[in-house]
N, C-alpha and C. Protein backbone atom coordinates (compact mmCIF):
# COMPACT_ATOMS: atom_id res chain seq x y z
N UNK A 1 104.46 104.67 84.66
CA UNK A 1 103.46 104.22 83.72
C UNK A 1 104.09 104.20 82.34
N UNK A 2 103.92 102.91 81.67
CA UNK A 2 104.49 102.78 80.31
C UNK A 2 104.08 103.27 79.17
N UNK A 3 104.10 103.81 78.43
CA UNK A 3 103.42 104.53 77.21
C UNK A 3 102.44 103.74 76.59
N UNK A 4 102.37 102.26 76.68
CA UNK A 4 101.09 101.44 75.99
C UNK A 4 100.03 101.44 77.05
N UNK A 5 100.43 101.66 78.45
CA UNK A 5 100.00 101.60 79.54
C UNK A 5 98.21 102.14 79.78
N UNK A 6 97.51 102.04 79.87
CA UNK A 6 95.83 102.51 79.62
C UNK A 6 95.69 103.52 80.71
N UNK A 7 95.52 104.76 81.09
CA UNK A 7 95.23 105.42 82.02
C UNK A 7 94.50 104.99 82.84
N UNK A 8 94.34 104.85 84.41
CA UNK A 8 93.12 104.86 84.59
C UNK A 8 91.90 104.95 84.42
N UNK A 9 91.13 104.87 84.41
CA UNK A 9 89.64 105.54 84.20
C UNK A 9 88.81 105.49 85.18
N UNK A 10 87.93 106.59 85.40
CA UNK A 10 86.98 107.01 86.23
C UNK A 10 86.45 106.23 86.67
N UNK A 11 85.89 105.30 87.76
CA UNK A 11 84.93 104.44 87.88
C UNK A 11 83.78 105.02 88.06
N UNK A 12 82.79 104.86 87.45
CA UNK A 12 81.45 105.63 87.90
C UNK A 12 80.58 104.70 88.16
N UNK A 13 80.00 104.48 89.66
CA UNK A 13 79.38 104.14 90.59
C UNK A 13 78.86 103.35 90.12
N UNK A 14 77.97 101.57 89.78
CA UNK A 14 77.31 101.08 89.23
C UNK A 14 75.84 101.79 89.73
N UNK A 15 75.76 102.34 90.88
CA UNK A 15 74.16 102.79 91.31
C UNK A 15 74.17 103.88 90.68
N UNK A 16 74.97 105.02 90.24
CA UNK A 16 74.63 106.08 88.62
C UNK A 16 73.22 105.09 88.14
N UNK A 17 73.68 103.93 87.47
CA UNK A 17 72.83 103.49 86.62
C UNK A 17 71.65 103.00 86.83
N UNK A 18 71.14 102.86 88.35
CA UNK A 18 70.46 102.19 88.61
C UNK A 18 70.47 101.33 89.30
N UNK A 19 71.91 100.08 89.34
CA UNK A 19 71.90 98.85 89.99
C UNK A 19 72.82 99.18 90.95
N UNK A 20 72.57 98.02 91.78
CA UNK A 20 73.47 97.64 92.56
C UNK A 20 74.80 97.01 92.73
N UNK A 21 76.06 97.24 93.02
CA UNK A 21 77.26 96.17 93.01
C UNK A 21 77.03 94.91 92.79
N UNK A 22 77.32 94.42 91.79
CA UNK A 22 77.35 92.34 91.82
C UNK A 22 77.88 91.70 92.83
N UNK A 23 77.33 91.27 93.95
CA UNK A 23 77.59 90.18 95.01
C UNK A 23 78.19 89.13 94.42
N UNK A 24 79.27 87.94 95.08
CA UNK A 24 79.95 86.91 95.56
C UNK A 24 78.43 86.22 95.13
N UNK A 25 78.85 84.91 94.01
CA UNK A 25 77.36 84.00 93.95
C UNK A 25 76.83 83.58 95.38
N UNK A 26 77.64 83.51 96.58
CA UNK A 26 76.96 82.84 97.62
C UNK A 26 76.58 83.99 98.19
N UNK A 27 76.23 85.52 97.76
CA UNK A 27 75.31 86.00 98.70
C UNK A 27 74.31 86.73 97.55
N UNK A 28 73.10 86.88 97.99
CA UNK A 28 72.05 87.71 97.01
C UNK A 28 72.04 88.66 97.17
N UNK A 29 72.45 89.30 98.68
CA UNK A 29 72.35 90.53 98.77
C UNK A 29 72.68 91.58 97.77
N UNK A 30 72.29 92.48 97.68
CA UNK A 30 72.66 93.70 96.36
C UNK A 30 72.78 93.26 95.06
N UNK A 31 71.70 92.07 95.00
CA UNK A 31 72.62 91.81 93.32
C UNK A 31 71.55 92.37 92.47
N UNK A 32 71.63 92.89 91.31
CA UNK A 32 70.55 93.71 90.49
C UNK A 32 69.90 93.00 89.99
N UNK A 33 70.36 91.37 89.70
CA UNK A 33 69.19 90.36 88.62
C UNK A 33 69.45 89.70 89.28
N UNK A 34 68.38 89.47 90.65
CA UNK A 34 67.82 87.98 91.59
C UNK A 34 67.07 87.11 90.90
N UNK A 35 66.52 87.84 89.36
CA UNK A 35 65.73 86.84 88.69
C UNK A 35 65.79 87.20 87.22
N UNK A 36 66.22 86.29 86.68
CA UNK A 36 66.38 86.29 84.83
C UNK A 36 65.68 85.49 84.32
N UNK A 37 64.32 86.28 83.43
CA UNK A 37 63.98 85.27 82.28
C UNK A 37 64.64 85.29 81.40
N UNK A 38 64.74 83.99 80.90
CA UNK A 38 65.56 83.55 79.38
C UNK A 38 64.59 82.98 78.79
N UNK A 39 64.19 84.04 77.85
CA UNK A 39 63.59 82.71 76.72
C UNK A 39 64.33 81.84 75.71
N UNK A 40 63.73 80.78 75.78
CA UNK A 40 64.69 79.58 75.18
C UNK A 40 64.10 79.52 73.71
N UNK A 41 64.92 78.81 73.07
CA UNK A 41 64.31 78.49 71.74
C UNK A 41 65.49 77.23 71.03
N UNK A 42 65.50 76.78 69.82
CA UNK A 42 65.97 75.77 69.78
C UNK A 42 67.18 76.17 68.53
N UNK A 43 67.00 77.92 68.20
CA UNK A 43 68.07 78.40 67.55
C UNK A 43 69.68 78.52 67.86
N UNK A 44 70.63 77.94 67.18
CA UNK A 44 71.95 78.33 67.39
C UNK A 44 72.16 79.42 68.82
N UNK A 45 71.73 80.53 68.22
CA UNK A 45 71.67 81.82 68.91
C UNK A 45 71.73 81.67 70.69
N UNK A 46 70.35 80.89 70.48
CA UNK A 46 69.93 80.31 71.96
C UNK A 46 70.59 79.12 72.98
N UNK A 47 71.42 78.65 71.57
CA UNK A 47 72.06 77.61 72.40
C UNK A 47 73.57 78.26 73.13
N UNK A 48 74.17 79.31 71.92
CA UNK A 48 74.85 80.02 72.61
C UNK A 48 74.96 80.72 74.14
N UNK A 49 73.65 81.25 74.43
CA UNK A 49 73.01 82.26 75.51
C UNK A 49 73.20 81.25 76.50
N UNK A 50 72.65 79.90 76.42
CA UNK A 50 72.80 79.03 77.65
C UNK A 50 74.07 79.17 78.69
N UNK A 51 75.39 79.23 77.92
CA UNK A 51 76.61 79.29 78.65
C UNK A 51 76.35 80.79 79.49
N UNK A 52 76.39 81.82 78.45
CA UNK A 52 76.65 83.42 78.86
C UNK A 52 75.23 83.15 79.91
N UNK A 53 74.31 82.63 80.01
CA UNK A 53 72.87 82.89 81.23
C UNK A 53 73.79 82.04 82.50
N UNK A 54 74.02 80.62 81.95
CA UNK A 54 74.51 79.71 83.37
C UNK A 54 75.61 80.84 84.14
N UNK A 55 76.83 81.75 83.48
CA UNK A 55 77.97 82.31 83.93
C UNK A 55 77.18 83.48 85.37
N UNK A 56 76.14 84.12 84.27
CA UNK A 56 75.55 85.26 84.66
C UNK A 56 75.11 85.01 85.63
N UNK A 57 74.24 83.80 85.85
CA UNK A 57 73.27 83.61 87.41
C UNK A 57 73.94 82.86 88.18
N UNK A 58 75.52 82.47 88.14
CA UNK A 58 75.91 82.49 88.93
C UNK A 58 76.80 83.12 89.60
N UNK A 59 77.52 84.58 88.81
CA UNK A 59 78.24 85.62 88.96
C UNK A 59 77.18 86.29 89.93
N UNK A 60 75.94 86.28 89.93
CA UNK A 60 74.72 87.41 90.46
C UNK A 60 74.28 86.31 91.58
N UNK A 61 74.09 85.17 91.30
CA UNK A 61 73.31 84.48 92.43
C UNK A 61 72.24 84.68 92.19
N UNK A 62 71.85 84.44 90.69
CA UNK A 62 70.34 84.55 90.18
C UNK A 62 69.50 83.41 89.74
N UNK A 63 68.31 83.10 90.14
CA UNK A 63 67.31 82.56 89.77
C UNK A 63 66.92 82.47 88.32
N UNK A 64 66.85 81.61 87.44
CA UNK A 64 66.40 81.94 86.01
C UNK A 64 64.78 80.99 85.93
N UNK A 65 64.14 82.10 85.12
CA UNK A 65 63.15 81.42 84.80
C UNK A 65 63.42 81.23 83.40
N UNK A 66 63.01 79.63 83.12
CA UNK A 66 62.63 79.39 81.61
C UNK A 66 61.66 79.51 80.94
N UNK A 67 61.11 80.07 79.60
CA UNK A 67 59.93 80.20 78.60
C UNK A 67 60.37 79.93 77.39
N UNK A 68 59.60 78.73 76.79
CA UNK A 68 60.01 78.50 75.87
C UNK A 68 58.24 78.73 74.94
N UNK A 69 58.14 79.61 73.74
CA UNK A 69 56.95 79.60 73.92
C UNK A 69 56.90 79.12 72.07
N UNK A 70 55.90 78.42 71.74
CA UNK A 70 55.81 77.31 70.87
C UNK A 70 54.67 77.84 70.14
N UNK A 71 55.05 78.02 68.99
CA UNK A 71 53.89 78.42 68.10
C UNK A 71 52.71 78.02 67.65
N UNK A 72 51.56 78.09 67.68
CA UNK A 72 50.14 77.97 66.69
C UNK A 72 49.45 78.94 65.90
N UNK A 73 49.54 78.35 64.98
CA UNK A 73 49.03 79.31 63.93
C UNK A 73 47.78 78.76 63.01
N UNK A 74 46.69 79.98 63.42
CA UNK A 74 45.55 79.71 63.01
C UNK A 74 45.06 79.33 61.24
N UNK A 75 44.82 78.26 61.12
CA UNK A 75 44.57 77.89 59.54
C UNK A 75 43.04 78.17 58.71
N UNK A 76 42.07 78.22 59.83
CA UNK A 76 40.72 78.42 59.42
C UNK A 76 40.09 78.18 60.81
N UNK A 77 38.83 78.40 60.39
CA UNK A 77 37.76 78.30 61.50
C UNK A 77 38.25 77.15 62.93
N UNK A 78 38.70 77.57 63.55
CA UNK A 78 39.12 76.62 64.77
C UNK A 78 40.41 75.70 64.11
N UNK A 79 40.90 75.76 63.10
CA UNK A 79 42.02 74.54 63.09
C UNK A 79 43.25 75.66 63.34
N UNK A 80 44.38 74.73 64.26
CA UNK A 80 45.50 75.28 64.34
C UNK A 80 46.88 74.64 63.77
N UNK A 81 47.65 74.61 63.26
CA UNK A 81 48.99 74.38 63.14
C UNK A 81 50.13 74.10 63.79
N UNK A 82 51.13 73.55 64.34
CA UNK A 82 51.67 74.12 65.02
C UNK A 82 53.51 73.31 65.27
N UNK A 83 53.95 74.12 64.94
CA UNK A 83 55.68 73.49 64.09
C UNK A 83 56.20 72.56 65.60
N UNK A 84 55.87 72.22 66.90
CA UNK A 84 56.07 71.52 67.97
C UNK A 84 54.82 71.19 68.78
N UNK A 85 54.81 70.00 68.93
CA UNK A 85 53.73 69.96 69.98
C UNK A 85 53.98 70.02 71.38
N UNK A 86 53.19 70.50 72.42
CA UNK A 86 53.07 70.87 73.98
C UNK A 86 53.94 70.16 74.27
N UNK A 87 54.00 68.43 74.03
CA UNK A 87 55.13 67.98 75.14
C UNK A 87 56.36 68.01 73.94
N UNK A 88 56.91 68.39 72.69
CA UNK A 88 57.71 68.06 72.51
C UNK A 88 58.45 69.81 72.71
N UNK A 89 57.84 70.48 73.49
CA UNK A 89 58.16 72.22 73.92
C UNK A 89 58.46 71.83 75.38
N UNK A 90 57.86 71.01 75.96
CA UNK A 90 58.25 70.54 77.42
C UNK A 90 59.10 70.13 77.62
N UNK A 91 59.71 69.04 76.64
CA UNK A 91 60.73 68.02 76.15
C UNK A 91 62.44 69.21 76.77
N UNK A 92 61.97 70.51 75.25
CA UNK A 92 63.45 71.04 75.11
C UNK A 92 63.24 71.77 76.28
N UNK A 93 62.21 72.96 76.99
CA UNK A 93 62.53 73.57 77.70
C UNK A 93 62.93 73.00 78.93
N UNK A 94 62.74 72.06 79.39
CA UNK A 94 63.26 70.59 80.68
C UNK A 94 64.45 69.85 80.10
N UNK A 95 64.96 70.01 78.98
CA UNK A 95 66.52 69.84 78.53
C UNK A 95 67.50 70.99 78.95
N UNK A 96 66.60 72.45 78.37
CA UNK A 96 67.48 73.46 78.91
C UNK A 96 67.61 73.61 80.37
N UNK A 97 66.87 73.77 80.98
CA UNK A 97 66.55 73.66 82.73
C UNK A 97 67.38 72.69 82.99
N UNK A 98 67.53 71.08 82.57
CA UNK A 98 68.65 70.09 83.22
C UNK A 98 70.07 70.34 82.94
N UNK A 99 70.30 71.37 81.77
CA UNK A 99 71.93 72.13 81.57
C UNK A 99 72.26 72.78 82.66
N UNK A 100 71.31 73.73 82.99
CA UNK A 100 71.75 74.75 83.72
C UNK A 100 71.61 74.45 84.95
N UNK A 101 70.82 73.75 85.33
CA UNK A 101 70.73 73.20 86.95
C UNK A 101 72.34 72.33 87.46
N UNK A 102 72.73 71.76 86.30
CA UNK A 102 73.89 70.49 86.22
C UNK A 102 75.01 71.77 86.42
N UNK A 103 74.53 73.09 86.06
CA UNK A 103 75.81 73.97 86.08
C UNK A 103 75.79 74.66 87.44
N UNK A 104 74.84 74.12 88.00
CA UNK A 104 74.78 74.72 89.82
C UNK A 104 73.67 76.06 89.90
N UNK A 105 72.41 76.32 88.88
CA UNK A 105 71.85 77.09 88.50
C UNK A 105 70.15 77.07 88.74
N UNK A 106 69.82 77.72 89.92
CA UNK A 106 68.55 77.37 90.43
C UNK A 106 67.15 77.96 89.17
N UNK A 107 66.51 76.87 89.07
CA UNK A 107 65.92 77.27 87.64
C UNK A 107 64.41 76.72 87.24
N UNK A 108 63.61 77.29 86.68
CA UNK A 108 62.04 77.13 86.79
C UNK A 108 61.99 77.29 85.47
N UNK A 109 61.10 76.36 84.86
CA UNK A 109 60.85 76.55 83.27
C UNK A 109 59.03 75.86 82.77
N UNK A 110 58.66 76.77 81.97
CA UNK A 110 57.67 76.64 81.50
C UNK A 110 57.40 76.89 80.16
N UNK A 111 56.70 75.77 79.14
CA UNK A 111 56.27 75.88 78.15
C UNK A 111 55.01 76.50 77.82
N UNK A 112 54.89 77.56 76.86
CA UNK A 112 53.35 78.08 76.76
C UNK A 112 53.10 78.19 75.11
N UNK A 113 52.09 77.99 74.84
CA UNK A 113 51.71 78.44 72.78
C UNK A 113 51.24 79.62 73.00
N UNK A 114 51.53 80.05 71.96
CA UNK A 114 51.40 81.86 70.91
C UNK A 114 50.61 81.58 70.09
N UNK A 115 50.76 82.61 69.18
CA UNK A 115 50.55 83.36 67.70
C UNK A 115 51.96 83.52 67.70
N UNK A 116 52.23 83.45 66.76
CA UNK A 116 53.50 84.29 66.08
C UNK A 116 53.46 85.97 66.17
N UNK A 117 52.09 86.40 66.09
CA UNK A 117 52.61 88.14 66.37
C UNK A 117 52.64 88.72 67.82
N UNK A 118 52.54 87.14 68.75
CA UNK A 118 52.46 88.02 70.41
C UNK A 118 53.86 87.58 70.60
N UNK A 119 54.42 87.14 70.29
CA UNK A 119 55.65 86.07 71.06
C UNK A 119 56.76 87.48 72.41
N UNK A 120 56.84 88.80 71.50
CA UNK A 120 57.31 89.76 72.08
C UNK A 120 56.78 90.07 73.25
N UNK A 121 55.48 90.29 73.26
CA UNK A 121 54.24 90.99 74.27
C UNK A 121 54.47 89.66 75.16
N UNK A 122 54.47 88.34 74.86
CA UNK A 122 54.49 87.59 75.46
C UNK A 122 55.59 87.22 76.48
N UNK A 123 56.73 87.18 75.95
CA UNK A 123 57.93 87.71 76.66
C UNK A 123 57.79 88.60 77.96
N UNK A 124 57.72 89.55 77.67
CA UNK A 124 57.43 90.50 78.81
C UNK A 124 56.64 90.52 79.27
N UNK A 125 55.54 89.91 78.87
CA UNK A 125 54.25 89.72 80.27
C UNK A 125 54.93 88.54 81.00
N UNK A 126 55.55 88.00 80.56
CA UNK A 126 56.07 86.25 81.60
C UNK A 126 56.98 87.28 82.49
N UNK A 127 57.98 88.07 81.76
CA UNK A 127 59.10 88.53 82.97
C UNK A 127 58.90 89.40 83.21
N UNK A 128 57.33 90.19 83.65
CA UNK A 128 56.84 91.46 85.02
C UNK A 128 56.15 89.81 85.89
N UNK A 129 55.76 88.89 85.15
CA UNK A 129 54.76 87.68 86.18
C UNK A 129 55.52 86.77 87.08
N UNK A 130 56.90 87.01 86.35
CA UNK A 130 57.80 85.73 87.42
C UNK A 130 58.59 87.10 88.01
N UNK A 131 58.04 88.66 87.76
CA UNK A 131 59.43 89.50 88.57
C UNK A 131 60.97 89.49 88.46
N UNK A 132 60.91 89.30 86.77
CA UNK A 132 62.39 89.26 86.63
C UNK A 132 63.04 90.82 86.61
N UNK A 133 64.21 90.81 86.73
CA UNK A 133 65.07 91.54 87.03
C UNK A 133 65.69 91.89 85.48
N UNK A 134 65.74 90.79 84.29
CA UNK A 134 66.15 90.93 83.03
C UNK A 134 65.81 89.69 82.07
N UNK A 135 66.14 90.33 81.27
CA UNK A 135 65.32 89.36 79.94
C UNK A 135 66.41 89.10 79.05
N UNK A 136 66.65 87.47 78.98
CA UNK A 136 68.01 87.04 77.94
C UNK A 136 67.08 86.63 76.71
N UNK A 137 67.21 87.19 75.84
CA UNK A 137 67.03 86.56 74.51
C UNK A 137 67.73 86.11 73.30
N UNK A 138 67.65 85.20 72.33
CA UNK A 138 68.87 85.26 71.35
C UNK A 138 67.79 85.66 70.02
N UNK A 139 69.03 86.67 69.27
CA UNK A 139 68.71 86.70 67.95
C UNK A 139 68.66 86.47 67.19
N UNK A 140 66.91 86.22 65.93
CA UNK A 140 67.11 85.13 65.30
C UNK A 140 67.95 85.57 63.85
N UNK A 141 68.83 86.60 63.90
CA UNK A 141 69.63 86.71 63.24
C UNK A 141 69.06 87.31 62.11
N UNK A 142 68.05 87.77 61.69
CA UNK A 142 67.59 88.20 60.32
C UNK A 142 67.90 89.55 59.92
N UNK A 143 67.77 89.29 58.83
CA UNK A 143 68.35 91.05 57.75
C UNK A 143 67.63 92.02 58.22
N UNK A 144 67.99 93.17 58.03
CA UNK A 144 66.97 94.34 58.77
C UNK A 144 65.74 94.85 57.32
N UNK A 145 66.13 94.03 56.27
CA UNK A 145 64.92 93.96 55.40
C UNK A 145 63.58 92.92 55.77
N UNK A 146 63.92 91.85 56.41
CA UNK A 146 63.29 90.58 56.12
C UNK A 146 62.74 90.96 57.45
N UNK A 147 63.05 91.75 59.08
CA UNK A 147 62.74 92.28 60.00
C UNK A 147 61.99 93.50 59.92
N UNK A 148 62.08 94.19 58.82
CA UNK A 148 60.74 94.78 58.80
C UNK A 148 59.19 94.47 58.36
N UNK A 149 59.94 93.49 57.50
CA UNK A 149 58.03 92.80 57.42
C UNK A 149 57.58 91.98 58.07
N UNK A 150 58.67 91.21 58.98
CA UNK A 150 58.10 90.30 59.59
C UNK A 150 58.03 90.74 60.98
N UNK A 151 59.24 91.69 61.30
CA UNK A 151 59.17 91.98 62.72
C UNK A 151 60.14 91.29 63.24
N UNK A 152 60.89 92.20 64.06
CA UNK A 152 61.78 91.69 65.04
C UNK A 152 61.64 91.73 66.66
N UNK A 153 61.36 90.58 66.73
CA UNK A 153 61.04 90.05 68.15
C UNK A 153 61.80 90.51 69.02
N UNK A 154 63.00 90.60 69.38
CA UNK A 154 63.81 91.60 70.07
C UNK A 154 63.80 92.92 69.89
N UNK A 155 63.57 93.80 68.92
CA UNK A 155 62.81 95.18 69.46
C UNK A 155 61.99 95.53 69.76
N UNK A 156 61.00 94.77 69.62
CA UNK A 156 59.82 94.62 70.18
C UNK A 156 59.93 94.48 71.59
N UNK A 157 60.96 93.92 71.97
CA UNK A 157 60.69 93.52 73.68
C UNK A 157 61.74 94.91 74.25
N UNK A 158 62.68 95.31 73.15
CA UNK A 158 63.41 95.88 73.96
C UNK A 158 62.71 97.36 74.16
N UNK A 159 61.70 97.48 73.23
CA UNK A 159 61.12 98.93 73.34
C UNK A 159 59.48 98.81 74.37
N UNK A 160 59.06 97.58 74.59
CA UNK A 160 58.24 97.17 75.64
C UNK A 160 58.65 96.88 76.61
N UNK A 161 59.91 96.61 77.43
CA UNK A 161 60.43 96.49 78.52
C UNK A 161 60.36 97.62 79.47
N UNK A 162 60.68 97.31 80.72
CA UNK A 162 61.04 98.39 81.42
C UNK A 162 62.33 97.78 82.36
N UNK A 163 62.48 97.01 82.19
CA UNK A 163 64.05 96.62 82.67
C UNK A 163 64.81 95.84 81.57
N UNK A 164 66.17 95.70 81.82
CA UNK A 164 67.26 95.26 80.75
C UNK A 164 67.23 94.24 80.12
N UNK A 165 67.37 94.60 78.82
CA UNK A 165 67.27 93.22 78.02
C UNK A 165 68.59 92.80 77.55
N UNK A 166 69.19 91.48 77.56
CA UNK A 166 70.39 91.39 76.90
C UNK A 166 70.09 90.58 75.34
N UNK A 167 70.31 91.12 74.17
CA UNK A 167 70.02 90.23 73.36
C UNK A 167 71.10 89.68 72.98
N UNK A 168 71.64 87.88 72.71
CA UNK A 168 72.43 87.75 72.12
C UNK A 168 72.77 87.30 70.73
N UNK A 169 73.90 88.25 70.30
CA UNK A 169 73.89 88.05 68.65
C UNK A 169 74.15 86.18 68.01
C-alpha cells in the first residue's frame, strides 16, 4: 500500500440505515426507492435534478411520479391570481415526463394548484398518496434571511417527511 493510498474503510451494511442494497436497473427486487416523487418546477435548480432523478431511477429501477404544483393566490372575495394557467402547468409537467421517459424512465405526472403557504404540506401529501419511497426537490436557492420570512419550502418538507428527501442545490 502506497502512502497516498486511502485505507480501506469499514463498509457498514446499507440495512444499518434502513435500506436495502441497490439492485441492477433490470431487477426491483431490494431496491429502497421503487417510487420517487419529484416535484418539478420550471427553476434552473429543477432543471438540473432532471438528469440526477433520470440516473437515479434507473440505477434503482424506480418509478417517478411527477407534481408540478402551480400557484393561486387569493386577491379578494372569490378572485384568484395565478402566475400559470392549468394547461400551461400540464404543458411543462408532460415536457418533463417526455425527458425522462426518452431516458428509458417509467413515469406518471400530474399538475395540481396551491396557495403558496401549502406547496410543502402539499408535497408530502402527494408522496405518502402515490407511496413514494423519496422526495426529489430543487432549491429555490434563497438567502437564509429572505427564507425566514417567506419560508423555505424544503424544510418544510424535510422536517414533515418521514422518508428521504434529496434536495438539490
Amino acid at each position: 500500500m502506497s502512502a497516498h493510498a486511502l485505507p480501506e474503510l469499514v463498509k457498514v451494511p446499507v440495512t444499518a440505515w434502513g435500506f436495502t442494497e441497490i439492485q441492477p436497473a433490470n431487477s426491483r427486487a431490494g431496491s429502497s426507492f421503487r417510487r420517487i416523487l419529484f416535484a418539478v418546477s420550471a427553476s434552473d435548480r429543477c432543471k438540473r435534478a432532471i438528469t440526477l432523478v433520470a440516473a437515479l431511477a434507473r440505477t434503482c429501477g424506480s418509478d417517478v411520479h411527477l407534481i408540478h404544483l402551480y400557484e393561486r393566490i387569493c386577491v379578494g372575495r372569490g378572485v384568484f391570481w395565478g402566475v400559470e394557467t392549468p394547461d400551461e402547468a400540464t404543458r411543462f409537467v408532460n415536457g418533463v415526463r417526455a425527458d425522462l421517459e426518452q431516458g428509458g424512465v417509467r413515469t406518471e405526472a400530474s399538475a395540481e394548484k396551491t396557495s403558496p403557504d401549502e406547496i410543502g404540506l402539499r408535497i408530502v401529501w402527494a408522496a405518502a398518496k402515490c407511496g413514494a419511497d423519496m422526495i426529489v426537490i430543487g432549491s429555490r436557492g434563497e438567502s437564509t434571511l429572505r427564507a425566514a420570512f417567506r419560508g423555505s419550502i424544503s424544510h418544510e418538507i424535510i422536517r414533515r417527511s418521514k422518508i428521504p428527501v434529496l434536495v438539490v442545490p
